[in-house]
Protein backbone atom coordinates (compact mmCIF):
# COMPACT_ATOMS: atom_id res chain seq x y z
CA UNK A 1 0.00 0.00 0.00
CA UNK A 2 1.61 3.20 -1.18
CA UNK A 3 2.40 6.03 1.93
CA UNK A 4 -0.52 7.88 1.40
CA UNK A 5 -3.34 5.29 0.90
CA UNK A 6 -1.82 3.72 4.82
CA UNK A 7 -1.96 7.20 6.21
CA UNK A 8 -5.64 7.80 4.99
CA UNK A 9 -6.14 4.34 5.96
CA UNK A 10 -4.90 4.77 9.66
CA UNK A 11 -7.37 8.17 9.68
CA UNK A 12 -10.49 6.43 8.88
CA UNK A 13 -9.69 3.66 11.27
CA UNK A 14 -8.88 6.05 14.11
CA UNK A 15 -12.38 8.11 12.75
CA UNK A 16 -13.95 4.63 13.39
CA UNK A 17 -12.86 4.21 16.83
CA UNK A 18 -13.30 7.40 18.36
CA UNK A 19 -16.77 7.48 17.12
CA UNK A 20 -17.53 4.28 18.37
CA UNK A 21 -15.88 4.98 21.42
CA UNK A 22 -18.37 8.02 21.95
CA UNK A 23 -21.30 6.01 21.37
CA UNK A 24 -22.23 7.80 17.63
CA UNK A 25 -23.84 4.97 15.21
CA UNK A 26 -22.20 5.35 12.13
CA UNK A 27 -21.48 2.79 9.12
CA UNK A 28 -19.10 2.75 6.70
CA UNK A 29 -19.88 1.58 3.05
CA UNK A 30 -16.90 1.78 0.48
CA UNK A 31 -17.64 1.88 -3.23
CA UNK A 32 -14.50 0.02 -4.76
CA UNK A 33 -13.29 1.94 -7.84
CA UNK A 34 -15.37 4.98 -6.87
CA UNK A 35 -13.64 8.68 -6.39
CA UNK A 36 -15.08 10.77 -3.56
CA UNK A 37 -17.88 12.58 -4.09
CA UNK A 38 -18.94 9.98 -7.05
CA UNK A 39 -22.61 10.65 -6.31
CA UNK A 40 -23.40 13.71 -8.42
CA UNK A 41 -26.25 13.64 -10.33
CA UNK A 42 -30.01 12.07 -10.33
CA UNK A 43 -28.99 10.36 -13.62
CA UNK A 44 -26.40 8.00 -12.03
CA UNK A 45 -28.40 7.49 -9.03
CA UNK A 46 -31.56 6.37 -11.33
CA UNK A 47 -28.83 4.48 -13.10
CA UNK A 48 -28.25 2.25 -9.82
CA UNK A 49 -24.85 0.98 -9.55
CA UNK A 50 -22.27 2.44 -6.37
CA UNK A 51 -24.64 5.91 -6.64
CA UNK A 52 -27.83 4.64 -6.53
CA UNK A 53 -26.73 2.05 -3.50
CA UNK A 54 -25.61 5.40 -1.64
CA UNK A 55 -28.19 7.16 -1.89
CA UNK A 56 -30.32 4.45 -0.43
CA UNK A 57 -27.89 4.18 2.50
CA UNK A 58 -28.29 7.90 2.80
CA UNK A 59 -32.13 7.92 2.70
CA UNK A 60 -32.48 5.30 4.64
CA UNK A 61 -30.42 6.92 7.45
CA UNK A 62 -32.65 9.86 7.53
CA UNK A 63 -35.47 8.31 7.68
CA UNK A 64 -34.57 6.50 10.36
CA UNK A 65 -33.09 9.70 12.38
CA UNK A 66 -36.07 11.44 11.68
CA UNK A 67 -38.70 9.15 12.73
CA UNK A 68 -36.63 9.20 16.16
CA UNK A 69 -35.19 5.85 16.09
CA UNK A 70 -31.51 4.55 15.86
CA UNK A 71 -30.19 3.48 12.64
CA UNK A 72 -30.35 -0.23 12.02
CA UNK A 73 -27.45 -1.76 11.07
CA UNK A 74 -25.35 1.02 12.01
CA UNK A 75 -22.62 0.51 14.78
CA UNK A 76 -22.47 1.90 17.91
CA UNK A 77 -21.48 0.78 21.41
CA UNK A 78 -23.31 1.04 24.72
CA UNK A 79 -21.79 2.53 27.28
């Protein structure tokens, strides 16, 4: 794994923990072969594929956050 890649890599796993540590569901999807901010348009989310999955994942969570409940699925741990 090239320098960068470990140090991002060591970031997001340190992200991870602390907010697991703090008790703050959160779940982590990764879209292989997908730049950041790959979900753009309504085109490639009608289109399915890596956008249309994360937008699903990202309705889903607000519905579930707005109807007052925790997110399913997401992690967390009880203190």
């Amino acid at each position: 794994m090239r320098m960068r890649a470990r140090i991002l890599e060591m970031g997001l796993r340190k992200a991870m923990a602390d907010l697991t540590a703090a008790g703050v569901p959160h779940r982590l999807e990764r879209f292989e072969g997908e730049g950041h901010a790959f979900l753009r348009d309504a085109a490639a989310v009608r289109q399915g594929g890596a956008a249309g999955r994360a937008w699903g994942l990202f309705r889903e969570f607000v519905r579930e956050v707005a109807g007052g409940r925790r997110p399913g699925g997401w992690a967390e741990q009880r203190r």
